[in-house]
Protein backbone atom coordinates (compact mmCIF):
# COMPACT_ATOMS: atom_id res chain seq x y z
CA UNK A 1 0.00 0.00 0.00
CA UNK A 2 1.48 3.52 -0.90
CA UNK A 3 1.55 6.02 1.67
CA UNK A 4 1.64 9.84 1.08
CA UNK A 5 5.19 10.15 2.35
CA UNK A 6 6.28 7.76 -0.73
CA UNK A 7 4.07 9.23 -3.40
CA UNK A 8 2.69 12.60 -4.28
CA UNK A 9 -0.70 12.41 -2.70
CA UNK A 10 -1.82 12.75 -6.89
CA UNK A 11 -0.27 9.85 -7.80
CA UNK A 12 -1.78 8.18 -4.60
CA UNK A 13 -5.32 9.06 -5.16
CA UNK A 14 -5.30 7.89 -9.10
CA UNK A 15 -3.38 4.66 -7.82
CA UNK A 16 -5.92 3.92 -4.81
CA UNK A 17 -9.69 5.28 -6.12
CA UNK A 18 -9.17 6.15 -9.58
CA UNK A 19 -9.41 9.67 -9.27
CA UNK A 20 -7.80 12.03 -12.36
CA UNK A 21 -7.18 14.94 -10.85
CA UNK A 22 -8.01 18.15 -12.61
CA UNK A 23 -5.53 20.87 -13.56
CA UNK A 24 -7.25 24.85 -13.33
CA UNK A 25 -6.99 25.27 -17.49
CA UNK A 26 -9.59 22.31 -18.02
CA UNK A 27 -11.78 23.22 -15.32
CA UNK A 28 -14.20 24.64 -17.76
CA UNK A 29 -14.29 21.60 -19.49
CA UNK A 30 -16.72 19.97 -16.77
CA UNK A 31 -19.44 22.57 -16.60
CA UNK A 32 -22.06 20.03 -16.85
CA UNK A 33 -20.59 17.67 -14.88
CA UNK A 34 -21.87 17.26 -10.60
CA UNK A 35 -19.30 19.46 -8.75
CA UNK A 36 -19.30 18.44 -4.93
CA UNK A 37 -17.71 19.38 -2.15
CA UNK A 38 -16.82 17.69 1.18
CA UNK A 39 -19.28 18.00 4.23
CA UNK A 40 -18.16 20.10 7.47
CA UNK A 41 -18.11 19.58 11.31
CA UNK A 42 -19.68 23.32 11.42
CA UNK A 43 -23.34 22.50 11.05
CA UNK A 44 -26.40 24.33 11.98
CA UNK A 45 -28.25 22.76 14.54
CA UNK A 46 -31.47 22.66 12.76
CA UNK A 47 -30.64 21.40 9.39
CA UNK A 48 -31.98 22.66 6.28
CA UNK A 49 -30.60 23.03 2.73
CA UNK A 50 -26.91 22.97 2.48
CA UNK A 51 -26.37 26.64 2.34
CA UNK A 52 -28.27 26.39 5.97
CA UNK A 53 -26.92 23.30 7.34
CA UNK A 54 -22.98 23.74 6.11
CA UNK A 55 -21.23 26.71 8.10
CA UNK A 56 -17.38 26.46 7.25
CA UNK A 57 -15.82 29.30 5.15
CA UNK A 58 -14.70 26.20 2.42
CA UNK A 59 -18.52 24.70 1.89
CA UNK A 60 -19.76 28.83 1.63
CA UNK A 61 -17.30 29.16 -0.62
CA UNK A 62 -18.20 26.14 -2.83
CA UNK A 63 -21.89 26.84 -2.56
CA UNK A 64 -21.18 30.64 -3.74
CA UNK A 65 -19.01 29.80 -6.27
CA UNK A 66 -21.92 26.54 -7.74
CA UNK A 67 -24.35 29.06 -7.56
CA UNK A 68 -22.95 32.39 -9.47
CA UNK A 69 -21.63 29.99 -11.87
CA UNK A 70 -24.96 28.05 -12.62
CA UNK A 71 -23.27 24.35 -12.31
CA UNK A 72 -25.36 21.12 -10.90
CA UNK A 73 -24.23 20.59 -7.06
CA UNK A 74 -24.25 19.28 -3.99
CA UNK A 75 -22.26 18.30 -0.20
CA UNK A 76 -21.08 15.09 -0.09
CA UNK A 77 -22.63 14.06 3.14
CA UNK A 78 -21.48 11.63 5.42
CA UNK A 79 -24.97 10.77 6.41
CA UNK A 80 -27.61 11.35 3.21
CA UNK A 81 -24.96 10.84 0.84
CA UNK A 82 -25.28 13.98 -1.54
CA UNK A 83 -27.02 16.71 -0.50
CA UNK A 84 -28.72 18.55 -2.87
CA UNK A 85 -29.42 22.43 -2.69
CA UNK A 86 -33.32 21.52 -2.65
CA UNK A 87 -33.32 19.11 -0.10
CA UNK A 88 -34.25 20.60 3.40
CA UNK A 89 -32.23 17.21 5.56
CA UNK A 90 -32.14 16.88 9.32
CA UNK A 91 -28.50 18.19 10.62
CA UNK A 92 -26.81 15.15 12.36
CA UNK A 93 -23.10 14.70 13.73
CA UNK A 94 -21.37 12.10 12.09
CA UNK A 95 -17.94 12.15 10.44
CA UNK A 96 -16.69 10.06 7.88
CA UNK A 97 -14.45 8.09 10.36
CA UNK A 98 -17.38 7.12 12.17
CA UNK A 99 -18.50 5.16 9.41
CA UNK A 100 -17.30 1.68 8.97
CA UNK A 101 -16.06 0.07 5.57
CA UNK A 102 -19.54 -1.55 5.09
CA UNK A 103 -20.79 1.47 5.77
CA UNK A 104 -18.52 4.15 3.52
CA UNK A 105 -19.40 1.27 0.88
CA UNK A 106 -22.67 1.47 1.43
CA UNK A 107 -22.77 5.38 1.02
CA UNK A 108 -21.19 5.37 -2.16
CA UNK A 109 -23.47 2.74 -3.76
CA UNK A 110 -26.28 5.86 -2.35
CA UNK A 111 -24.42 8.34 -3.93
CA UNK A 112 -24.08 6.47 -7.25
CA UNK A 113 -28.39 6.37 -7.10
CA UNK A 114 -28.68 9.70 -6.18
CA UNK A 115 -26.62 11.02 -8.96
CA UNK A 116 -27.48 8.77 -11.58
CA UNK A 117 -30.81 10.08 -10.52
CA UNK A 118 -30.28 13.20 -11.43
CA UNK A 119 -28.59 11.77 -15.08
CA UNK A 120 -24.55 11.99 -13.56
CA UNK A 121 -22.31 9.20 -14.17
CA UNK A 122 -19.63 11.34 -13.21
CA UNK A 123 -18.73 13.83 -10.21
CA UNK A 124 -15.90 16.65 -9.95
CA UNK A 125 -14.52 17.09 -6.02
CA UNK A 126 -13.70 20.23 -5.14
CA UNK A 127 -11.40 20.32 -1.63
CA UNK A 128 -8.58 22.96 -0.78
CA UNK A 129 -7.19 20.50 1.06
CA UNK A 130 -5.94 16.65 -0.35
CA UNK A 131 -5.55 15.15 2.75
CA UNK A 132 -9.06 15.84 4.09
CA UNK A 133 -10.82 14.56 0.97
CA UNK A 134 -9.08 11.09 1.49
CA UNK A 135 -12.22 9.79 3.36
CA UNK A 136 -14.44 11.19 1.02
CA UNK A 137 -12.30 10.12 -2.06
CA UNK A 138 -13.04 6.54 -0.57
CA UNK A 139 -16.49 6.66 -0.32
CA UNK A 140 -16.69 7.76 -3.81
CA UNK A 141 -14.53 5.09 -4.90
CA UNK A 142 -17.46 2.95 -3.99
CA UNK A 143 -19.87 4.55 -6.41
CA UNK A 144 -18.39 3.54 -10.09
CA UNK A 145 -18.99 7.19 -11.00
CA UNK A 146 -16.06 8.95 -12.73
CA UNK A 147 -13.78 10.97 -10.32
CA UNK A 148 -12.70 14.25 -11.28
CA UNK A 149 -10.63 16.11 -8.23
CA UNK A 150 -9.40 19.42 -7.69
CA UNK A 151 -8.13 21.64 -5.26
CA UNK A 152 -9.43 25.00 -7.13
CA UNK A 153 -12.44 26.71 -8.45
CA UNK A 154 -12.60 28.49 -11.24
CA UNK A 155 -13.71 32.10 -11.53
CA UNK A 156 -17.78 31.82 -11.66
CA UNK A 157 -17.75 33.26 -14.69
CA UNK A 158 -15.22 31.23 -16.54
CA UNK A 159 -17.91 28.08 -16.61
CA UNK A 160 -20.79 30.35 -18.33
């Protein structure tokens, strides 16, 4: 097993979940693919839609950025899966840790409904930060979608 101390963490996540990670001059080249971010810790306590629920600066940031730039979204949530901007959900305090292998398996066979759903056979992952979207990358794993990752978003208007 390759750890990130023996392999750029890019390398690592292609190697481990399939996941091609995106470089900021294609970005554009996914408008009309699902963009997702990670869930928080930072919730409100009544739940709601994800611009309610979600309180870190990094989800606000992804859910401003989805919305001025008019691109399918959601959170990926470590308890309903995705999260979709018109689903008012229940807040809850789970982390993706919590969940056991069954169980991140089991979420990304949901997620792979949910989106297929909505007619995506293919997600891009937005995180600022590699080594938090590890747990996440490994639920997805689970789904079968197509993994596109990146640690940047594009100006809103560059996706129009």
């Amino acid at each position: 097993m390759v750890s990130y101390s023996e392999a750029p963490w890019r390398e690592v996540f292609s190697r481990r979940w399939g996941v091609v990670t995106l470089a900021e001059s294609v970005l554009t080249e996914y408008r009309d693919q699902l963009w997702t971010t990670r869930c928080c810790r930072v919730k409100g306590s009544h739940g709601g839609r994800p611009h309610e629920m979600y309180r870190s600066s990094h989800v606000q940031r992804f859910l401003s950025f989805a919305n001025a730039a008019g691109v399918e979204h959601a959170i990926i949530s470590d308890r309903y899966g995705l999260h979709f901007p018109d689903q008012c959900l229940p807040s809850y305090d789970l982390g993706p840790w919590d969940l056991s292998p069954e169980g991140r398996r089991a979420l990304g066979r949901m997620i792979t409904t949910q989106a297929e759903t909505r007619g995506h056979r293919a997600i891009v992952v937005y995180n600022n930060s590699p080594l938090m979207s590890r747990p996440y990358l490994e639920i997805l794993s689970h789904s079968g979608l197509a993994i596109f990752f990146t640690t940047r978003l594009p100006a809103a208007g560059a996706l129009s």
